[in-house]
C-alpha atoms as a PDB file:
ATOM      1  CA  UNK A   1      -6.136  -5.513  11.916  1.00  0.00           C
ATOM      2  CA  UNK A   2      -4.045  -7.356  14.293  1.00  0.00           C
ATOM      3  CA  UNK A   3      -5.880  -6.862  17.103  1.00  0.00           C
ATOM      4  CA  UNK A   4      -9.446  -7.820  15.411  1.00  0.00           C
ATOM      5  CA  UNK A   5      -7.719 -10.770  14.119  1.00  0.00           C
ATOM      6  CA  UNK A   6      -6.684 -11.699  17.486  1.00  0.00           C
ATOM      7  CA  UNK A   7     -10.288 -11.091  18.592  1.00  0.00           C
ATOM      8  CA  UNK A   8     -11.630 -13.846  15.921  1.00  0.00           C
ATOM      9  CA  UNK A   9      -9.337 -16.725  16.927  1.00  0.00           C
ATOM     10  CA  UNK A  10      -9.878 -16.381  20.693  1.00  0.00           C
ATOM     11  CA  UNK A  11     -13.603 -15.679  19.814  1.00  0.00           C
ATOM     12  CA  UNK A  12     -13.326 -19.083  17.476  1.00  0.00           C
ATOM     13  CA  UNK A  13     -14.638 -16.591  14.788  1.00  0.00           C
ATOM     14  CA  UNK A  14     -13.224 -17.664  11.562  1.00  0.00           C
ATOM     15  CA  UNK A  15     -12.009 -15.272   9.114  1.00  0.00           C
ATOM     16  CA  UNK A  16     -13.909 -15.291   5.843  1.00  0.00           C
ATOM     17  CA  UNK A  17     -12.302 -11.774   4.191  1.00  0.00           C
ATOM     18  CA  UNK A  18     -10.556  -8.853   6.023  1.00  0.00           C
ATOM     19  CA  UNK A  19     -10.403  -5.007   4.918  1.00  0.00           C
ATOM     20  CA  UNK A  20      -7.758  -2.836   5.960  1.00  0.00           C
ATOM     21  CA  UNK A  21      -7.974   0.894   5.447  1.00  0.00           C
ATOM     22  CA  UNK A  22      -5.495   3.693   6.999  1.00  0.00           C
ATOM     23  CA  UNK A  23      -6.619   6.309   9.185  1.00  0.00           C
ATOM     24  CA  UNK A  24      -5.118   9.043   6.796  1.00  0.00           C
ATOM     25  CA  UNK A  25      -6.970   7.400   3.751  1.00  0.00           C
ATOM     26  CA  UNK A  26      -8.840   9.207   1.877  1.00  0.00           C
ATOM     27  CA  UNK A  27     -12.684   8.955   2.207  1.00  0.00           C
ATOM     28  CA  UNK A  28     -13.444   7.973  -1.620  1.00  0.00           C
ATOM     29  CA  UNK A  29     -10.951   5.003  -0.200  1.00  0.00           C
ATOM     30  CA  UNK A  30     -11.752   4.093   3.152  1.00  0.00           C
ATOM     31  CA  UNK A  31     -16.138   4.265   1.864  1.00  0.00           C
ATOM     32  CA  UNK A  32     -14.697   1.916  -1.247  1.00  0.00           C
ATOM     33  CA  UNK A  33     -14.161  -0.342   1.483  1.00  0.00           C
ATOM     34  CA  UNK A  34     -16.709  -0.125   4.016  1.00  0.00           C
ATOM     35  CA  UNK A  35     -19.346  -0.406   0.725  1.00  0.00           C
ATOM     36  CA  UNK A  36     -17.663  -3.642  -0.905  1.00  0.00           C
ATOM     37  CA  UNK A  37     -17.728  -5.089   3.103  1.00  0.00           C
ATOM     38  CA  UNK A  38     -21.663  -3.605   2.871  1.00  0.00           C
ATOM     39  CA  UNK A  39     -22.186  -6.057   0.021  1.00  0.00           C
ATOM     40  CA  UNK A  40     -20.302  -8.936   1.064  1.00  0.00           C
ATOM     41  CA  UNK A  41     -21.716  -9.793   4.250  1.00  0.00           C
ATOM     42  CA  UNK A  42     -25.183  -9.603   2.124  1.00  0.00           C
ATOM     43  CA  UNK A  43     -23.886 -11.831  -0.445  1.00  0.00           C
ATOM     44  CA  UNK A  44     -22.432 -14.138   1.987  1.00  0.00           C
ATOM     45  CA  UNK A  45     -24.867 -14.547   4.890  1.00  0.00           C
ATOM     46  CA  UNK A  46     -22.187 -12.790   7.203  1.00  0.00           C
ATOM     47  CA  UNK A  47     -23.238 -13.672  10.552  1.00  0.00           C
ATOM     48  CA  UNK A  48     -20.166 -11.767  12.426  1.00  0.00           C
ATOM     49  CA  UNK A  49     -18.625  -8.474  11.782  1.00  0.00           C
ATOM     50  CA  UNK A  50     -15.388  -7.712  13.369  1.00  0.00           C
ATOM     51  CA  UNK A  51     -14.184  -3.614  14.411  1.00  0.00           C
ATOM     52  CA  UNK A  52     -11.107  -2.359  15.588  1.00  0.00           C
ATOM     53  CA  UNK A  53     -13.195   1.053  16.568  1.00  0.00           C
ATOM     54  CA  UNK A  54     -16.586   2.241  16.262  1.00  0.00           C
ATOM     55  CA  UNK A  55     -15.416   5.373  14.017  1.00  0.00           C
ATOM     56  CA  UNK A  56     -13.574   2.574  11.698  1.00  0.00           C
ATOM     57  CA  UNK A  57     -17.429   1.408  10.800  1.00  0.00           C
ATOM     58  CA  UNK A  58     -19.396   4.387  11.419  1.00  0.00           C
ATOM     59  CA  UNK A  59     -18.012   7.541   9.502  1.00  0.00           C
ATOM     60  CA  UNK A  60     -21.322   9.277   9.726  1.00  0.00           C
ATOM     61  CA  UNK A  61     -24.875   9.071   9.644  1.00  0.00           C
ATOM     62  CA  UNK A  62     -25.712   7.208   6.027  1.00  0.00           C
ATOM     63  CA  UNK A  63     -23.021   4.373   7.314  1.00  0.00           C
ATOM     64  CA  UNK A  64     -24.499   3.833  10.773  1.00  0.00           C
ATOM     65  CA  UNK A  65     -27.686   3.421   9.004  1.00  0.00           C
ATOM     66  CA  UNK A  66     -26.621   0.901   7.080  1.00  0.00           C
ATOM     67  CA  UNK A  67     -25.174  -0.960   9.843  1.00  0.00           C
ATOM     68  CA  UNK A  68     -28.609  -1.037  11.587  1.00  0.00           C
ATOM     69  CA  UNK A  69     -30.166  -2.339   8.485  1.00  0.00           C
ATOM     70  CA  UNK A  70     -27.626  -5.284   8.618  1.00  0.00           C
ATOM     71  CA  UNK A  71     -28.761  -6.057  12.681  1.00  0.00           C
ATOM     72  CA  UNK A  72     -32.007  -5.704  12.271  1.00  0.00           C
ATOM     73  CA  UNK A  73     -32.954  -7.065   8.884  1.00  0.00           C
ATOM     74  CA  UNK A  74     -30.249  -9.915   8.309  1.00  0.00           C
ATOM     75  CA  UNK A  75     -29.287 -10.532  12.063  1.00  0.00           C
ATOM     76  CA  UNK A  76     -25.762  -9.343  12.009  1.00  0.00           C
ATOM     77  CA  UNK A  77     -23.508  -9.211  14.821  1.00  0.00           C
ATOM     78  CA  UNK A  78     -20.966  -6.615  15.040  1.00  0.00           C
ATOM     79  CA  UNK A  79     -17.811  -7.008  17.611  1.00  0.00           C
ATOM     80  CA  UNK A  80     -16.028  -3.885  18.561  1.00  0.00           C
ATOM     81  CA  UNK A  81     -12.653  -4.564  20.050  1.00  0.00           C
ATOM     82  CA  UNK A  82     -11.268  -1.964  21.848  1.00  0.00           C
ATOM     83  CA  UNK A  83     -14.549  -0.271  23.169  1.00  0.00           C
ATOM     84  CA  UNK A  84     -15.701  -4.439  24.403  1.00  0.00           C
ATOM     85  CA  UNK A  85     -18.697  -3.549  22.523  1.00  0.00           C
ATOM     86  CA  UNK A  86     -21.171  -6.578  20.967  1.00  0.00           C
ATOM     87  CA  UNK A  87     -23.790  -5.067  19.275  1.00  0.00           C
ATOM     88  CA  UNK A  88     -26.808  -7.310  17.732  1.00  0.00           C
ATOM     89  CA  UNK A  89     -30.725  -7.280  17.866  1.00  0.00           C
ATOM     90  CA  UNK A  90     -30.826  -8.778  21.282  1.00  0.00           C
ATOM     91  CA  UNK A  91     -28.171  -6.162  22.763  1.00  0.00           C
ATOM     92  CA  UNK A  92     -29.212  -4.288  25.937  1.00  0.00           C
ATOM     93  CA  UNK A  93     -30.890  -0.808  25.966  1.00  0.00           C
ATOM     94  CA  UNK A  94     -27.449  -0.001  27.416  1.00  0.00           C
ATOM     95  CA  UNK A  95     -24.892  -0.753  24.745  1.00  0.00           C
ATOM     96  CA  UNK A  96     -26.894   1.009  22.164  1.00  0.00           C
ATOM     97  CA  UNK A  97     -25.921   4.458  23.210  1.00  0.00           C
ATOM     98  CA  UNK A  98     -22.320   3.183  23.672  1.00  0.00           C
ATOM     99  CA  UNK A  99     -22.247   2.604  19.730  1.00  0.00           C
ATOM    100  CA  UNK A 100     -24.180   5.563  19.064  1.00  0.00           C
ATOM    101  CA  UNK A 101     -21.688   7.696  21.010  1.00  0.00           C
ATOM    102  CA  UNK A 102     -19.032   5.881  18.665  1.00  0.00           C
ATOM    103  CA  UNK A 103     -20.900   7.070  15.770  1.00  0.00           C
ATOM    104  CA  UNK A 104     -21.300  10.967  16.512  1.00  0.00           C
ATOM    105  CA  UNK A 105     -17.508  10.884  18.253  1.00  0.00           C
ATOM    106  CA  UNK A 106     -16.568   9.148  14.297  1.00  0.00           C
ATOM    107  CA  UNK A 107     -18.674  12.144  12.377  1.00  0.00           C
ATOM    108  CA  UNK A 108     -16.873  14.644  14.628  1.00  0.00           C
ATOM    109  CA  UNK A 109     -13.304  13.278  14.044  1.00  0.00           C
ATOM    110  CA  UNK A 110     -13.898  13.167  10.219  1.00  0.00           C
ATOM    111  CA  UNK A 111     -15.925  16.757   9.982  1.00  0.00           C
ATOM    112  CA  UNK A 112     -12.822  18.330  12.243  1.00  0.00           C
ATOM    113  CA  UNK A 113      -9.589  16.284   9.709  1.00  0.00           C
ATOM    114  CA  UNK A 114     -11.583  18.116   6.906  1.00  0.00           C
ATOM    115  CA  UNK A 115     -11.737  21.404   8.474  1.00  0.00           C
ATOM    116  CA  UNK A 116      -7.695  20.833   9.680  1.00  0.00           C
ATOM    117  CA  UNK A 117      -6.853  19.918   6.376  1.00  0.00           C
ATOM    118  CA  UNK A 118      -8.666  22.918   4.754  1.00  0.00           C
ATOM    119  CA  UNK A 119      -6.775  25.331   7.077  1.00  0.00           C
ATOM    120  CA  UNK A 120      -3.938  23.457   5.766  1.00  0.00           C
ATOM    121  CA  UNK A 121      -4.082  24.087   2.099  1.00  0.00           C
ATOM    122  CA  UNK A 122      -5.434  27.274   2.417  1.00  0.00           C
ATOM    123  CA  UNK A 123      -2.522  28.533   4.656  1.00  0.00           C
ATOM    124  CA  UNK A 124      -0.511  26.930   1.753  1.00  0.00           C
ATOM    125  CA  UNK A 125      -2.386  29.153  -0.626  1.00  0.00           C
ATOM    126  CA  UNK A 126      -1.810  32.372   1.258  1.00  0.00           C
ATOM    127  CA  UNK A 127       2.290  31.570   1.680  1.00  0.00           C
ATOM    128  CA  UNK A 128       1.751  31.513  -2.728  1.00  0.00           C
ATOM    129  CA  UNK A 129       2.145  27.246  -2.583  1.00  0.00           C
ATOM    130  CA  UNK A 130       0.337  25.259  -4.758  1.00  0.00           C
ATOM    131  CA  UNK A 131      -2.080  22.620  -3.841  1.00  0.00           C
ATOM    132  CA  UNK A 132      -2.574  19.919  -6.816  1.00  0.00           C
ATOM    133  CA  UNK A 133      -0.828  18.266  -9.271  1.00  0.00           C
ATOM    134  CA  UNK A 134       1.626  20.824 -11.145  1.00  0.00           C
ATOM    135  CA  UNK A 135       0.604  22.575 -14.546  1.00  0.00           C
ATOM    136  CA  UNK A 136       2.740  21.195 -17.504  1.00  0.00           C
ATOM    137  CA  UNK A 137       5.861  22.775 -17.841  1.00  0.00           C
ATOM    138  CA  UNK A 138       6.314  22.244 -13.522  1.00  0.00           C
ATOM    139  CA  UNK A 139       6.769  19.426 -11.382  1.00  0.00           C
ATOM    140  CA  UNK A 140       5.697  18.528  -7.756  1.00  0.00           C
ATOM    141  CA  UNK A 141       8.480  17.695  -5.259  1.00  0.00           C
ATOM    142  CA  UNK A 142       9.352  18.053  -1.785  1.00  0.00           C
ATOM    143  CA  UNK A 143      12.120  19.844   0.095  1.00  0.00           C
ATOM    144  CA  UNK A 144      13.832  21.401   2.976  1.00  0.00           C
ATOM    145  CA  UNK A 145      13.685  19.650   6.180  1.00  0.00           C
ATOM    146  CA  UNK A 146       9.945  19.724   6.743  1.00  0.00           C
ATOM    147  CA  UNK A 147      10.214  17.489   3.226  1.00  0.00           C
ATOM    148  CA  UNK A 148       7.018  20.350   1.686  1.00  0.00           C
ATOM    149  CA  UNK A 149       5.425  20.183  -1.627  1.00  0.00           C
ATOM    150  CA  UNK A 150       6.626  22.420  -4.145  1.00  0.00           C
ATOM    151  CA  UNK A 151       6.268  23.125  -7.406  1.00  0.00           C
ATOM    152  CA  UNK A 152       9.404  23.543  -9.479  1.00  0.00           C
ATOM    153  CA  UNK A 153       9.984  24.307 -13.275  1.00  0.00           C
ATOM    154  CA  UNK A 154      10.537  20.836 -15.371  1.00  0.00           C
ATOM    155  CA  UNK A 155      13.390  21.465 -17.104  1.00  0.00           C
ATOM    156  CA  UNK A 156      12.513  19.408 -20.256  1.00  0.00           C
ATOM    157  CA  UNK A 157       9.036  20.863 -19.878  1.00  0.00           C
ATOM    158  CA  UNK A 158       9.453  24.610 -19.407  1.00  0.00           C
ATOM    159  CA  UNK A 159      11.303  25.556 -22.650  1.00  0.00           C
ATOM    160  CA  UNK A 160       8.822  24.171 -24.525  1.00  0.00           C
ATOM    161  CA  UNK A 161       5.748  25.989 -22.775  1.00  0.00           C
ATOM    162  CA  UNK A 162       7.777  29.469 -23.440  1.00  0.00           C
ATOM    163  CA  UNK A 163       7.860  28.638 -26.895  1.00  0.00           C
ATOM    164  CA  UNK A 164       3.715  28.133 -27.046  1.00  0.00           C
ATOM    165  CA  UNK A 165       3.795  31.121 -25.915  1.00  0.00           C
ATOM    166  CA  UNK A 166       5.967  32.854 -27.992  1.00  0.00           C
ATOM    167  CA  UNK A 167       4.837  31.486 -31.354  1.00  0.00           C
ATOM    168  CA  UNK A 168       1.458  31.714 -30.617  1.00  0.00           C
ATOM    169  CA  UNK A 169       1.582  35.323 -29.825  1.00  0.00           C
ATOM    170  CA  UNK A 170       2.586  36.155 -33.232  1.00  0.00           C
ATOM    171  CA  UNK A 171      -0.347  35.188 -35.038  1.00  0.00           C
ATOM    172  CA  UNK A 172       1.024  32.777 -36.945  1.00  0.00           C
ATOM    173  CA  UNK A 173       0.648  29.320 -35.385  1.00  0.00           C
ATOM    174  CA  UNK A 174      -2.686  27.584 -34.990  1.00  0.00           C
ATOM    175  CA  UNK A 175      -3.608  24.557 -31.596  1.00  0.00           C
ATOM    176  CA  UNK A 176      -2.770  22.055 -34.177  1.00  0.00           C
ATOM    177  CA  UNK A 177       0.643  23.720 -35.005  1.00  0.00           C
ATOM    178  CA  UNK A 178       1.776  24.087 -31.429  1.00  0.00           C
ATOM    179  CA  UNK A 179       0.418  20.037 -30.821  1.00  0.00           C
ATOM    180  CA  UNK A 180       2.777  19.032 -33.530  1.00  0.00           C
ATOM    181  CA  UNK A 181       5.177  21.116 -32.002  1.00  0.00           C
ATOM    182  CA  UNK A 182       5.092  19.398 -28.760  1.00  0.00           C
ATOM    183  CA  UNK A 183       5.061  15.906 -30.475  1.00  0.00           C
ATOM    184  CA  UNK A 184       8.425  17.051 -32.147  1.00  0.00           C
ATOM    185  CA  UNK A 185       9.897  17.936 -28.594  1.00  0.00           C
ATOM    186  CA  UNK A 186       8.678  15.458 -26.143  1.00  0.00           C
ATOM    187  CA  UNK A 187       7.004  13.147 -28.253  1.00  0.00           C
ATOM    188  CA  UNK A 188       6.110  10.903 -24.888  1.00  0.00           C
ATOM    189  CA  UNK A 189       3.483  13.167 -23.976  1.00  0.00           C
ATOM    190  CA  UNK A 190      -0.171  13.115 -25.697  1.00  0.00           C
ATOM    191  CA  UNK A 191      -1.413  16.476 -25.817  1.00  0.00           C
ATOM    192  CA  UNK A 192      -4.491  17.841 -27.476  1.00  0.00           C
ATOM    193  CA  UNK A 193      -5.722  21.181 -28.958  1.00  0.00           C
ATOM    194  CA  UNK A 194      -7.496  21.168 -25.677  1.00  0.00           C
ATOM    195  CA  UNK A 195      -4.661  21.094 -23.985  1.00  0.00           C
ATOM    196  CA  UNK A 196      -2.738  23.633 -26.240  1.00  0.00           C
ATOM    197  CA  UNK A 197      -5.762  26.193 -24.820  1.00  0.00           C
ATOM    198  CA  UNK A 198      -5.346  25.344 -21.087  1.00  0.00           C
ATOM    199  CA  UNK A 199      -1.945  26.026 -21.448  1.00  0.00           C
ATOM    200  CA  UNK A 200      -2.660  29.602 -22.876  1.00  0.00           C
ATOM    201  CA  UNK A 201      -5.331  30.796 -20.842  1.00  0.00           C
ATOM    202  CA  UNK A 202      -3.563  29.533 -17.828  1.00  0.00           C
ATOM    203  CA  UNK A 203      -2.003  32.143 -15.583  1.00  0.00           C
ATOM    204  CA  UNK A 204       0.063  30.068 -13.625  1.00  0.00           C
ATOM    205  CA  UNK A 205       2.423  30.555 -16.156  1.00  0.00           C
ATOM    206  CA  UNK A 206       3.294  34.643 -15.188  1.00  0.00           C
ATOM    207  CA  UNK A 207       3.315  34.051 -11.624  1.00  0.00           C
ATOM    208  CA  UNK A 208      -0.412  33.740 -10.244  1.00  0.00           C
ATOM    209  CA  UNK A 209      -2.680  31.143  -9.379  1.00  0.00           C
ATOM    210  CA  UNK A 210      -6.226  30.657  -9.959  1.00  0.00           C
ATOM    211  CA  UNK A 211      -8.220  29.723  -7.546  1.00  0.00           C
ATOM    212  CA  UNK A 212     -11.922  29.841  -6.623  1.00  0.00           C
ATOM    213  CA  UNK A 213     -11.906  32.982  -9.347  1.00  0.00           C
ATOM    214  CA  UNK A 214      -9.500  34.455  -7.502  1.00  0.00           C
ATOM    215  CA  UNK A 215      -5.979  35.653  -8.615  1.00  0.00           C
ATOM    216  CA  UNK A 216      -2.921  34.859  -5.645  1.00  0.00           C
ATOM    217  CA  UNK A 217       0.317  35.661  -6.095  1.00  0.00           C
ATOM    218  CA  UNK A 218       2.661  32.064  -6.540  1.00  0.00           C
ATOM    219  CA  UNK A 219       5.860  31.527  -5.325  1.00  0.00           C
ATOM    220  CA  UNK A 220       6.481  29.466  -8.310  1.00  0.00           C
ATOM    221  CA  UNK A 221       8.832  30.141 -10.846  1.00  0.00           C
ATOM    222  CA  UNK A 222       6.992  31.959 -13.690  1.00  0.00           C
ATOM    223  CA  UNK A 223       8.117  30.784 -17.074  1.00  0.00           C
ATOM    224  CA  UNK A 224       6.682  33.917 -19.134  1.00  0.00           C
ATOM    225  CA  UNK A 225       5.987  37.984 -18.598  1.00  0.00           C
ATOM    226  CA  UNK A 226       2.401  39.156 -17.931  1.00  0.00           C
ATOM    227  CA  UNK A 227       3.235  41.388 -21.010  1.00  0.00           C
ATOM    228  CA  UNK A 228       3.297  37.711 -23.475  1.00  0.00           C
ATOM    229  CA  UNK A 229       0.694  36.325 -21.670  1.00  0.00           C
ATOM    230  CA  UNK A 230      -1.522  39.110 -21.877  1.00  0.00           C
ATOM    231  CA  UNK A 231      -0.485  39.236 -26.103  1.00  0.00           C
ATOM    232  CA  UNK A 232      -1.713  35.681 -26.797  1.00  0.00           C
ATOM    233  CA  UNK A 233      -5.380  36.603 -25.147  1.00  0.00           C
ATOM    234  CA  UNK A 234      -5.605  39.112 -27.843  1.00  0.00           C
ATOM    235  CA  UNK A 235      -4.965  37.253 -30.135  1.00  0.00           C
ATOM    236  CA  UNK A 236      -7.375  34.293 -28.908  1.00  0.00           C
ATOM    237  CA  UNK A 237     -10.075  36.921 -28.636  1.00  0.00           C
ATOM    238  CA  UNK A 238      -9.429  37.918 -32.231  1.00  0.00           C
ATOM    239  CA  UNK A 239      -9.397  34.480 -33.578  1.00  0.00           C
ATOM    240  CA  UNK A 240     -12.902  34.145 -31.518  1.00  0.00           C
ATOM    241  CA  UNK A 241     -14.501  37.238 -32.839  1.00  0.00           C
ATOM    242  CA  UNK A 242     -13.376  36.136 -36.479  1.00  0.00           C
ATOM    243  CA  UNK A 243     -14.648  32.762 -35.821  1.00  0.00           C
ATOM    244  CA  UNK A 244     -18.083  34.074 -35.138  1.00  0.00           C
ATOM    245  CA  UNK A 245     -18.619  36.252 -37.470  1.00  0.00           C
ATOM    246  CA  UNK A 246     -17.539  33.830 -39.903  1.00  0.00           C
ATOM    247  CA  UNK A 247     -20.513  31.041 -38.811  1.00  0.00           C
ATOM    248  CA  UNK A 248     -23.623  30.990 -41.039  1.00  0.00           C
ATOM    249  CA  UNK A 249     -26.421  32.003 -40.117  1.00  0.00           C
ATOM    250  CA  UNK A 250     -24.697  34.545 -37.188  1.00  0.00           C
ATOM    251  CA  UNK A 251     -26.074  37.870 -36.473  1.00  0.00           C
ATOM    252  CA  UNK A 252     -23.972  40.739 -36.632  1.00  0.00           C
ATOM    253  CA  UNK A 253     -24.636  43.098 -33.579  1.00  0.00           C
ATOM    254  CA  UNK A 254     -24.236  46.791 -32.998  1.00  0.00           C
ATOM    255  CA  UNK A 255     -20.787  47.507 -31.291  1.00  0.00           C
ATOM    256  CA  UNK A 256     -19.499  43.854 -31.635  1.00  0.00           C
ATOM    257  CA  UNK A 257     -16.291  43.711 -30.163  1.00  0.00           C
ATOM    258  CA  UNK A 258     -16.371  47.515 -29.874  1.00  0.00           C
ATOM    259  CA  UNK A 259     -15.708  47.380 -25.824  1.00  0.00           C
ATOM    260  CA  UNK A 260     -12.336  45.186 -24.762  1.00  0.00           C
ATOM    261  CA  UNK A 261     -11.056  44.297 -21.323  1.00  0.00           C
ATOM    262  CA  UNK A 262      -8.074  46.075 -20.741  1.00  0.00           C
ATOM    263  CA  UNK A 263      -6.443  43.418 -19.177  1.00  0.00           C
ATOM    264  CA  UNK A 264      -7.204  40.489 -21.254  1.00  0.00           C
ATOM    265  CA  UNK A 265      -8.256  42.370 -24.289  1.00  0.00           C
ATOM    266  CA  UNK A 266     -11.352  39.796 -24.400  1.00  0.00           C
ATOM    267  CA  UNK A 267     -14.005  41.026 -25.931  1.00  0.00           C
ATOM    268  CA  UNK A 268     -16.571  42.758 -23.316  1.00  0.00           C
ATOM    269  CA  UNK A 269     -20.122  41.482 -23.924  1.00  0.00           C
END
């Protein structure tokens, strides 16, 4: 930002607005920008475009077209400072594959982070980490020297997850029981029947982690036994069956609820 700034004042440019977006940023952030800049220098007659890079404008192919739109169709003229790169409708033949280069060399960069990043996480997944903000009952922090993102058990949270579980798998407490419930014990936090389910089908909460329909083992702390876990799906599958059969107009099928997973006890359909 400096350095384009620089740029203006020797160039006797004068600054109307200025974006500035990290490298690291994500790409829902850094596109917020470059569209808001998009409809600014439409709004405002724009007549000069500053750049620190060309991969800074261009991030891929839908971006550099819009950037040709603005030269060709409402005269823009786009400085690049560190390539010494003016780029305009009267450019030479020459400096248009310069910017083009910029373009595909910007594409690469972002399509290579993306595939370095999803090494990343999934080496995290295979080591039993989790990637993503913690279920309730844990909390993200970082340790050790490396300062890595772990998930730990929330001390205030965790007691009150095992006892979800607990009262729930007697048969006795509805979603709108355990919500109260949680309202009693930390009544900061807004929590909905919704909520109460995504707790109970979650199995994050014996040790494994869901992810892409598969089941990895965590290296989190789990906060219940498979065995409790496993004794509130029954009962959510009986409550479901019950439900059904219940609604008017339902009809009853031969060997309804006859077949049950033996790990989930849902019903098999």
């Amino acid at each position: 930002r400096t350095l384009s700034e620089k740029y203006a004042k020797e160039n006797r440019l004068k600054v109307v607005k200025s974006w500035s977006v990290d490298e690291s940023a994500s790409k829902e952030d850094s596109r917020k920008h470059f569209f808001e800049m998009i409809e600014f220098i439409k709004s405002h007659n724009i007549r000069d475009v500053v750049f620190d890079k060309v991969d800074r404008a261009c991030r891929g192919l839908k971006s550099a077209v819009m950037i040709e739109e603005l030269i060709d169709h409402h005269g823009v003229k786009f400085h690049v400072t560190r390539e010494h790169l003016i780029i305009d409708k009267a450019s030479p033949p020459q400096e248009k594959p310069r910017f083009d280069t910029g373009t595909i060399l910007g594409k690469y960069y972002i399509d290579n982070l993306k595939t370095e990043i999803n090494k990343g996480l999934e080496a995290r997944r295979q080591a039993g980490l989790w990637n993503g903000l913690a279920p309730f009952g844990y909390k993200n922090v970082r340790t050790g020297q490396n300062n890595k993102a772990v998930v730990v058990r929330d001390e205030r949270e965790a007691p009150v997850v095992q006892e979800i579980f607990e009262l729930y798998s007697t048969g006795n407490y509805t979603y709108n029981s355990l919500v109260d419930l949680i309202h009693v014990k930390l009544p900061e936090k807004k929590v909905t029947k919704r909520r109460i389910e995504t707790i109970l089908v979650n199995p994050f909460y014996y040790g494994r982690m869901k992810v892409r329909g598969q089941l990895l083992v965590g290296s989190h702390e789990p906060l219940i036994g498979k065995k409790l876990f496993d004794a509130c799906q029954k009962i959510r599958g009986i409550r479901a069956t019950t439900y059904q059969s219940k609604r008017k107009g339902t009809i009853v099928k031969p060997f309804m609820g006859f077949l049950t997973c033996g790990c989930c006890a849902h019903a098999v359909t």
